[in-house]
C-alpha atoms as a PDB file:
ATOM      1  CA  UNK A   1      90.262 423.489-150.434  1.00  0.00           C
ATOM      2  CA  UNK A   2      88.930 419.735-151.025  1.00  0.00           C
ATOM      3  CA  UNK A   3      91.316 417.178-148.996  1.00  0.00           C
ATOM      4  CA  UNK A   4      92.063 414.684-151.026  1.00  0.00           C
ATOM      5  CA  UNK A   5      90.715 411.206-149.390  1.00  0.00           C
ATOM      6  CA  UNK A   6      92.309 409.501-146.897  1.00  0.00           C
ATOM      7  CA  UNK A   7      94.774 406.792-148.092  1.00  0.00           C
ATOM      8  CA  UNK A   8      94.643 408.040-151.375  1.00  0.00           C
ATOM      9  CA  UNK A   9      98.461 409.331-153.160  1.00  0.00           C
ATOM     10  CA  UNK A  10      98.502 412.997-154.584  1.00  0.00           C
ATOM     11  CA  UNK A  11      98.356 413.359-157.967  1.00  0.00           C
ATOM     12  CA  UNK A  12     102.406 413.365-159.288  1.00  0.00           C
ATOM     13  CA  UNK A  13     103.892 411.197-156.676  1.00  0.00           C
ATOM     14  CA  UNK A  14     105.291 408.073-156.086  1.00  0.00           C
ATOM     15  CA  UNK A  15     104.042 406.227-153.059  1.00  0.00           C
ATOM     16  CA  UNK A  16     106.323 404.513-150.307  1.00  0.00           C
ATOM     17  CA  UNK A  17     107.520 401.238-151.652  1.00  0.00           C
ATOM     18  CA  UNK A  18     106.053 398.356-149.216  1.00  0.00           C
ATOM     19  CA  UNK A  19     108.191 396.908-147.038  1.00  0.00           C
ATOM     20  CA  UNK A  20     108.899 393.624-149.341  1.00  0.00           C
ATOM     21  CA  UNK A  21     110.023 396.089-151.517  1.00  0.00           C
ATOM     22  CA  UNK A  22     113.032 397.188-149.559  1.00  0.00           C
ATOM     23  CA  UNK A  23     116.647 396.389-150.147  1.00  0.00           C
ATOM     24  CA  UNK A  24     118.543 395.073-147.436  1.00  0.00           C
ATOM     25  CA  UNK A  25     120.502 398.613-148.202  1.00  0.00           C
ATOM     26  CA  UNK A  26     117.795 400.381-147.343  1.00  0.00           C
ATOM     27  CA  UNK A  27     116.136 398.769-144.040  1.00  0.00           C
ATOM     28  CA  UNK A  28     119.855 398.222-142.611  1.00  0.00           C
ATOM     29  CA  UNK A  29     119.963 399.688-139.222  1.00  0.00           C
ATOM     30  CA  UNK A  30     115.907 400.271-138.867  1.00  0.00           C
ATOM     31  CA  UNK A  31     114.414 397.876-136.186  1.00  0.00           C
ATOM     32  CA  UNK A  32     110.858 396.309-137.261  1.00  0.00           C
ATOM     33  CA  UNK A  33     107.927 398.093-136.079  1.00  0.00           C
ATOM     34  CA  UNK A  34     106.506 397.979-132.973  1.00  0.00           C
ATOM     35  CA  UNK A  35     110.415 397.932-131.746  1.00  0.00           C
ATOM     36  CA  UNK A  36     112.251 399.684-129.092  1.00  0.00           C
ATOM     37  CA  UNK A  37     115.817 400.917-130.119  1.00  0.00           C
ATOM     38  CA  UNK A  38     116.893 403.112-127.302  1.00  0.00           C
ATOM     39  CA  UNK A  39     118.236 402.582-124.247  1.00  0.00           C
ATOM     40  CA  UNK A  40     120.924 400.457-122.750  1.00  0.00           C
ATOM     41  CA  UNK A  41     120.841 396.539-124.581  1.00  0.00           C
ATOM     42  CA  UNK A  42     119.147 394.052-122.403  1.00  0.00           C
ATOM     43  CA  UNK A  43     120.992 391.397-120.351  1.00  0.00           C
ATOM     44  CA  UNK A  44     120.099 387.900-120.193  1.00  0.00           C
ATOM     45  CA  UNK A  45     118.592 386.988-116.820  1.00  0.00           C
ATOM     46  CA  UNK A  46     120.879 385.082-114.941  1.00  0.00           C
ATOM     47  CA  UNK A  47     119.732 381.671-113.646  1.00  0.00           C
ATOM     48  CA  UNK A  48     118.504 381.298-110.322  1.00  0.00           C
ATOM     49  CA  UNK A  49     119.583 378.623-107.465  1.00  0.00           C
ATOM     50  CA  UNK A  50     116.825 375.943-108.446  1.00  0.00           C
ATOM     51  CA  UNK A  51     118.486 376.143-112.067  1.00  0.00           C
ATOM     52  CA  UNK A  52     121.563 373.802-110.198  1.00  0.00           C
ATOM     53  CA  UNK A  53     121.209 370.067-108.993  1.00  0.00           C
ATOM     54  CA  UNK A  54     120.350 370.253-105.459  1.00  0.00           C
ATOM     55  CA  UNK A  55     123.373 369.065-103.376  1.00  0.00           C
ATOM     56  CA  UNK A  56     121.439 365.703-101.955  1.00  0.00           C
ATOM     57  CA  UNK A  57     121.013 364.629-105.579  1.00  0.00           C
ATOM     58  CA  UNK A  58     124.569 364.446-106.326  1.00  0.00           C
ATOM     59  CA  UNK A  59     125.040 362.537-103.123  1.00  0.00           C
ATOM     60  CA  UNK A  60     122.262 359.902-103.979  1.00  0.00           C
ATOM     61  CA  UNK A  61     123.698 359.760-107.722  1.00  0.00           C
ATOM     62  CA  UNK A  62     127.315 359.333-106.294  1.00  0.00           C
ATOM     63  CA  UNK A  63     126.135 356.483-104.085  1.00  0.00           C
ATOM     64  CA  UNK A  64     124.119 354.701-106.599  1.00  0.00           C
ATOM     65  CA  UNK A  65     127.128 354.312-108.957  1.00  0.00           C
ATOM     66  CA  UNK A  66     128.702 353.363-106.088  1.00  0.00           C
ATOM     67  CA  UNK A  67     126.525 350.332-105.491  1.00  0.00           C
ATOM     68  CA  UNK A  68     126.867 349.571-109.138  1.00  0.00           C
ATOM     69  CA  UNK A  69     130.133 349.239-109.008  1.00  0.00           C
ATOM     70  CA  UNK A  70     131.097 347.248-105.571  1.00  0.00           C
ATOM     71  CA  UNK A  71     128.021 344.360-106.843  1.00  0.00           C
ATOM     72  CA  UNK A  72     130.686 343.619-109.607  1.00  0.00           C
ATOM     73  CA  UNK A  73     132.920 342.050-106.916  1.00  0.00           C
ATOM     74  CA  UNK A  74     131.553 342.128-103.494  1.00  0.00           C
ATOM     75  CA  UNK A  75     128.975 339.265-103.977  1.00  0.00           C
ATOM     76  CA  UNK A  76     131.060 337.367-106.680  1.00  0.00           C
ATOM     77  CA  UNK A  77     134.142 337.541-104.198  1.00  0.00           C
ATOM     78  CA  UNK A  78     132.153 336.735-100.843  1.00  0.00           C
ATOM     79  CA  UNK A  79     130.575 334.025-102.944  1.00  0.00           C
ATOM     80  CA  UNK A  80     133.615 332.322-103.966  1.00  0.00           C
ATOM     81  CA  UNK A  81     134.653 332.674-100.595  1.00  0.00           C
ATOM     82  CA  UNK A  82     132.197 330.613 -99.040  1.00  0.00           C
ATOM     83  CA  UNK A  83     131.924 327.700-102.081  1.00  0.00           C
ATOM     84  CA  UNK A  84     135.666 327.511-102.457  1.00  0.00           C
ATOM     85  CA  UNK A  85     136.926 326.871 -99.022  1.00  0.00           C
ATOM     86  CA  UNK A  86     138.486 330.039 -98.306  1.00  0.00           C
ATOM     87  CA  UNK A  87     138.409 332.381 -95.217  1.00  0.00           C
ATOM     88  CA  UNK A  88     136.180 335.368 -95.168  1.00  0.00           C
ATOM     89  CA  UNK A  89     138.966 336.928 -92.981  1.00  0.00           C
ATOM     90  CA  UNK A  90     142.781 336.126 -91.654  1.00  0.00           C
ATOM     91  CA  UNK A  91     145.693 337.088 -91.347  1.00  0.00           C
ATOM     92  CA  UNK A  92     148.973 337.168 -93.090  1.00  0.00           C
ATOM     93  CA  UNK A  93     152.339 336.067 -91.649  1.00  0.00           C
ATOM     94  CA  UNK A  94     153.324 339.641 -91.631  1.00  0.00           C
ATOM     95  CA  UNK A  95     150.255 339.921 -88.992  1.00  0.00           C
ATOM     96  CA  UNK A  96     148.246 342.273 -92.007  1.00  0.00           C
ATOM     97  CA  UNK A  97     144.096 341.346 -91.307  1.00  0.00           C
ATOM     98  CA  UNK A  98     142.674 340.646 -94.855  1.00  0.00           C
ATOM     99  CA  UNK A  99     139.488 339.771 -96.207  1.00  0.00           C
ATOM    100  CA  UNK A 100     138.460 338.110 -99.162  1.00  0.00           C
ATOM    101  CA  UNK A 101     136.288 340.336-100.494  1.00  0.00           C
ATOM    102  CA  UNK A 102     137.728 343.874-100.396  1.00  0.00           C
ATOM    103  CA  UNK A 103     141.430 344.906-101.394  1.00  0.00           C
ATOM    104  CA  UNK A 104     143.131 343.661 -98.827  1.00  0.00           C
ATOM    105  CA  UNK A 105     143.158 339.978 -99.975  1.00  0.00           C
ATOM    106  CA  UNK A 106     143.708 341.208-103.525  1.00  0.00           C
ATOM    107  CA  UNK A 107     146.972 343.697-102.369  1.00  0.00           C
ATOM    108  CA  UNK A 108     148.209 341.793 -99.037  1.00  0.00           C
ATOM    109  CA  UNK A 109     146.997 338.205 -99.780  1.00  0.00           C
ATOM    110  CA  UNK A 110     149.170 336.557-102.267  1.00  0.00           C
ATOM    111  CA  UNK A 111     150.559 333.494-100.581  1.00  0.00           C
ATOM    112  CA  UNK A 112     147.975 333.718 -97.895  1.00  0.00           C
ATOM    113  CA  UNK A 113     145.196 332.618-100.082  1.00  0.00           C
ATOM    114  CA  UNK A 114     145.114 330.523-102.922  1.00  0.00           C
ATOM    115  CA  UNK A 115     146.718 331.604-106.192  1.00  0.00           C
ATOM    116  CA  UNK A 116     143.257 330.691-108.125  1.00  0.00           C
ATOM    117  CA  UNK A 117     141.501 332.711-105.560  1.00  0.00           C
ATOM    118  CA  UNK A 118     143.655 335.680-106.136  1.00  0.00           C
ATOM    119  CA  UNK A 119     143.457 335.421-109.967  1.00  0.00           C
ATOM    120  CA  UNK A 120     139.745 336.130-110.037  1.00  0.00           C
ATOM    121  CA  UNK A 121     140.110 338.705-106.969  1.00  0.00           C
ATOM    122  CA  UNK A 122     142.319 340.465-110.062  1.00  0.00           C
ATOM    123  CA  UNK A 123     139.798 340.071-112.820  1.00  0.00           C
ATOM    124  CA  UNK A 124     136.787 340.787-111.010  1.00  0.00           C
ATOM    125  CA  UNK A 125     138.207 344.082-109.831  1.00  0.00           C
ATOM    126  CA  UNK A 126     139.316 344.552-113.505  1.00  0.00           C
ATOM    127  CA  UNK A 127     136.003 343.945-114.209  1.00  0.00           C
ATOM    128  CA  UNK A 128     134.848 346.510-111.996  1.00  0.00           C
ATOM    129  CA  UNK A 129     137.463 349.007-113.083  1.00  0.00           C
ATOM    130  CA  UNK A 130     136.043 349.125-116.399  1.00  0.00           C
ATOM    131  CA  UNK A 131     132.462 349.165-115.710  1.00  0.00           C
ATOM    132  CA  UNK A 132     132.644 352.401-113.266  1.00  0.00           C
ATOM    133  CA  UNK A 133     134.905 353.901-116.092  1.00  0.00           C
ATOM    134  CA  UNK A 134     132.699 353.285-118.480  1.00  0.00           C
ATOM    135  CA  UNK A 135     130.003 354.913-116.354  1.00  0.00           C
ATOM    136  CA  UNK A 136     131.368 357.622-114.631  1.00  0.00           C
ATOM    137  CA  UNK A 137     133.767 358.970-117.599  1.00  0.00           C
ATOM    138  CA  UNK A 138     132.682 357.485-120.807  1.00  0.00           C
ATOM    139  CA  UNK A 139     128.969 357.160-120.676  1.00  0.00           C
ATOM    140  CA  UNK A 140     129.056 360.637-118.497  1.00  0.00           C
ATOM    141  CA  UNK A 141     131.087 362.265-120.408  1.00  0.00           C
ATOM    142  CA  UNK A 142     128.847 361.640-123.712  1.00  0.00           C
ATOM    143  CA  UNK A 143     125.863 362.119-122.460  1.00  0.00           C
ATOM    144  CA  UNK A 144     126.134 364.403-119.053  1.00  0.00           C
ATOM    145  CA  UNK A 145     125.201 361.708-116.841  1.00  0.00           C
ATOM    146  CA  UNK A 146     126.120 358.457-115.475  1.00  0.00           C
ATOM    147  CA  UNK A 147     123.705 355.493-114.562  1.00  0.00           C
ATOM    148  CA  UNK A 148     123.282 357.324-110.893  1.00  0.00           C
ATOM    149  CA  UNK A 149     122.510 361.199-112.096  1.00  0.00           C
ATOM    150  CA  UNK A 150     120.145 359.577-115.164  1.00  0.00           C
ATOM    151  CA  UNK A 151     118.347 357.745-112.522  1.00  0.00           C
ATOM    152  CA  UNK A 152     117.973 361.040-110.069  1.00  0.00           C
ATOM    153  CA  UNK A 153     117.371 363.217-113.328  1.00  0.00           C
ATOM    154  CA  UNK A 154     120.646 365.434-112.898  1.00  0.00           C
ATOM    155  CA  UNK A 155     123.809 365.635-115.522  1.00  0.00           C
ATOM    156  CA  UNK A 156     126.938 367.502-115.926  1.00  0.00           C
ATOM    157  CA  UNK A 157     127.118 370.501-118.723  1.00  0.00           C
ATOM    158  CA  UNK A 158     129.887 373.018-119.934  1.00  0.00           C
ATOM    159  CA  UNK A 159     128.644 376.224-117.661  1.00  0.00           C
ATOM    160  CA  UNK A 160     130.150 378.273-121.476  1.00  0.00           C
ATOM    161  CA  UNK A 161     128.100 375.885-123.983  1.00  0.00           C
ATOM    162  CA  UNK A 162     125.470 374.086-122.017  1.00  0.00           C
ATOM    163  CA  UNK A 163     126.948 370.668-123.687  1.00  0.00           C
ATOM    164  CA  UNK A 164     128.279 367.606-122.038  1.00  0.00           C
ATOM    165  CA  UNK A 165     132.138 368.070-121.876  1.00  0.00           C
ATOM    166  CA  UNK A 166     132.976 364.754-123.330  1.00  0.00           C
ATOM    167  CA  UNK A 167     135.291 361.877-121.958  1.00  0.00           C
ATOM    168  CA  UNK A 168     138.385 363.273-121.603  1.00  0.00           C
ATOM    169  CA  UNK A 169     137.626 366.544-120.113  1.00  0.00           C
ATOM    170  CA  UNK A 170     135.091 363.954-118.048  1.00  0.00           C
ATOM    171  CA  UNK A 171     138.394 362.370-116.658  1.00  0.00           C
ATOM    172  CA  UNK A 172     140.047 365.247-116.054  1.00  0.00           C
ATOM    173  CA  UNK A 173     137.265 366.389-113.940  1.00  0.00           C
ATOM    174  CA  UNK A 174     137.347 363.867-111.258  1.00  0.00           C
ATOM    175  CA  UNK A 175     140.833 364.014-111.177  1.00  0.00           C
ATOM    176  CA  UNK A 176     140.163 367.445-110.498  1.00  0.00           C
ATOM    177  CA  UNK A 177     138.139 365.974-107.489  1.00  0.00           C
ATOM    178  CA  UNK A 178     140.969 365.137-105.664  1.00  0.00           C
ATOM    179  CA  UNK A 179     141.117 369.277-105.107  1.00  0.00           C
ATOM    180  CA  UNK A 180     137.891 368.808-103.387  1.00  0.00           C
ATOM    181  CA  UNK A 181     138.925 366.188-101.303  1.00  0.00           C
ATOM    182  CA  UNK A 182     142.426 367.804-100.251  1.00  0.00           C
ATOM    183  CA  UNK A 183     140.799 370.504 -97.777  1.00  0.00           C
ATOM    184  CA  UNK A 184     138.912 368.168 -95.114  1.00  0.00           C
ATOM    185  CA  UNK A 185     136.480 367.284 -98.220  1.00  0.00           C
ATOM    186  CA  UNK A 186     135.464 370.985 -97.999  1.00  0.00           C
ATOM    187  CA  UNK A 187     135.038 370.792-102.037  1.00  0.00           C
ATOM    188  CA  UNK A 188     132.502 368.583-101.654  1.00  0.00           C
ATOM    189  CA  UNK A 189     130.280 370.642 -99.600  1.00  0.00           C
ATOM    190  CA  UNK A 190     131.035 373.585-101.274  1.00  0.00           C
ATOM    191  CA  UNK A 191     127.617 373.158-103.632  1.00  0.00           C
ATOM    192  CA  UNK A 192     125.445 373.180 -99.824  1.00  0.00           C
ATOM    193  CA  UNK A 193     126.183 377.234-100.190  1.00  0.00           C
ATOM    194  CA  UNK A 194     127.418 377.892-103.744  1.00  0.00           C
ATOM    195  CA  UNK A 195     125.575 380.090-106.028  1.00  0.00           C
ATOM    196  CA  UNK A 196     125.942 378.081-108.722  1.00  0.00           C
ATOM    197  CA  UNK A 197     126.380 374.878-106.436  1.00  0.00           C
ATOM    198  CA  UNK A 198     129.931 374.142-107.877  1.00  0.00           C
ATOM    199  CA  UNK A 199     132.545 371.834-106.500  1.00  0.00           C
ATOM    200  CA  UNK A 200     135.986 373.143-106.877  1.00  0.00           C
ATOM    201  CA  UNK A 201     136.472 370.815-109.116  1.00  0.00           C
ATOM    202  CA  UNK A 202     133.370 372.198-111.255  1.00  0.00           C
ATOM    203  CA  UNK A 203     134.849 375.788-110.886  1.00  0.00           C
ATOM    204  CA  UNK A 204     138.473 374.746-112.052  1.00  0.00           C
ATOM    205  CA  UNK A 205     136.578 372.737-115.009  1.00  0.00           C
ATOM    206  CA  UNK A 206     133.621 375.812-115.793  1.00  0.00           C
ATOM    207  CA  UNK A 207     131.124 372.710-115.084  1.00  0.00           C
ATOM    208  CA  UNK A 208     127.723 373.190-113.411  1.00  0.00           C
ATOM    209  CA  UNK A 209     125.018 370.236-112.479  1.00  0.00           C
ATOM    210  CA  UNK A 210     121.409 370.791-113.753  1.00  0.00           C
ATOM    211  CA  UNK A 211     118.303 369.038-113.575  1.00  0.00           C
ATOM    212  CA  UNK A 212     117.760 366.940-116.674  1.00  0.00           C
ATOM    213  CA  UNK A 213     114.319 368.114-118.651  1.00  0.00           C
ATOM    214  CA  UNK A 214     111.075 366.242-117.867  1.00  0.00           C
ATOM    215  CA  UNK A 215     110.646 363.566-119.692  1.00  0.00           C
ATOM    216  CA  UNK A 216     107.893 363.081-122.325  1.00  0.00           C
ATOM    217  CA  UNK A 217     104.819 361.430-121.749  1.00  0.00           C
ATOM    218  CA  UNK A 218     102.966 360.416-124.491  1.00  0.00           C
ATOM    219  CA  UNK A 219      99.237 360.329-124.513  1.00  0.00           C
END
């Protein structure tokens, strides 16, 4: 008996429609070729310890913004100081040692220094109020990272969405710091030995700290 060629449809029949002709009725629940379908669904790898800022990075990020902040009044303050006839340290008539360029003139000093003095102690500490807000919670907050993580290439994501967290829940986090700080600043050091290098406050807030992405280079 002749076979008929290979390829070719027997005489009578309709050949398989192609797979463009296919209703979504009729290829529901097929995989595509060259798919495997049994066995147990696969789980996403989980991230590994260099996924997570390392620990020192938060600590040089932390003390940048630092720095940023205390130039807002240190200088100005010690500055006035010196022009503006003032002492750099004494002592009230309650015997409280202040200084004129830290809080202590600023909380212990009225009527010890001079009332002008004490006037810009207050607005250059407002001053500095609202810059490390703006920083830390606001510009953080928005973006994942303040002046001190962009500058070490770390930020601050939603563990759940990968997403900055925004302002508020910014703010609520380092409130949520002062959990970290209650225990002998145990929270702190928590990340040295974390698996996902949390803070308490991080854990409380389902925040991690990741590397921020290389940055572009252009040819």
């Amino acid at each position: 008996m002749t076979q008929p060629p290979e390829g070719s449809v027997p005489e009578g029949s309709v050949p398989p429609p192609y797979p463009a002709q296919l209703s979504p009725e009729m290829t529901r629940g097929y995989l595509p070729y060259g798919s495997y379908s049994g066995g147990m669904p696969s789980v996403p790898a989980q991230p590994s310890g260099n996924a997570y800022a390392h620990w020192g990075l938060r600590v040089a990020a932390t003390f940048v913004d630092g720095i940023l902040g205390s130039l807002i009044y240190y200088p100005v303050l010690l500055v006035l100081a010196l022009t503006g006839d003032v002492p750099i340290s004494t002592v009230t008539a309650e015997g409280v040692p202040i200084t004129a360029f830290d809080g202590t003139a600023l909380f212990f000093g009225w009527g010890t220094y001079p009332d002008w003095f004490q006037v810009v102690s207050l607005l250059v500490y407002l001053a500095a109020a609202v810059f490390i807000f703006w920083n830390t919670v606001w510009r953080q907050g928005r973006t994942g990272s303040s002046i001190g993580k962009s500058l070490v290439r770390i930020q601050v994501i939603d563990e759940r969405t990968g997403a900055p967290i925004g302002a508020a829940m910014t703010f609520v986090r380092s409130l949520c710091h002062l959990v970290d700080a209650l225990p002998c600043y145990l929270g702190y050091l928590w990340p040295l030995w974390d698996d996902k290098r949390q803070t308490f406050a991080d854990k409380i807030m389902h925040t991690v700290v990741v590397p921020l992405p290389p940055v572009a280079v252009k040819p």
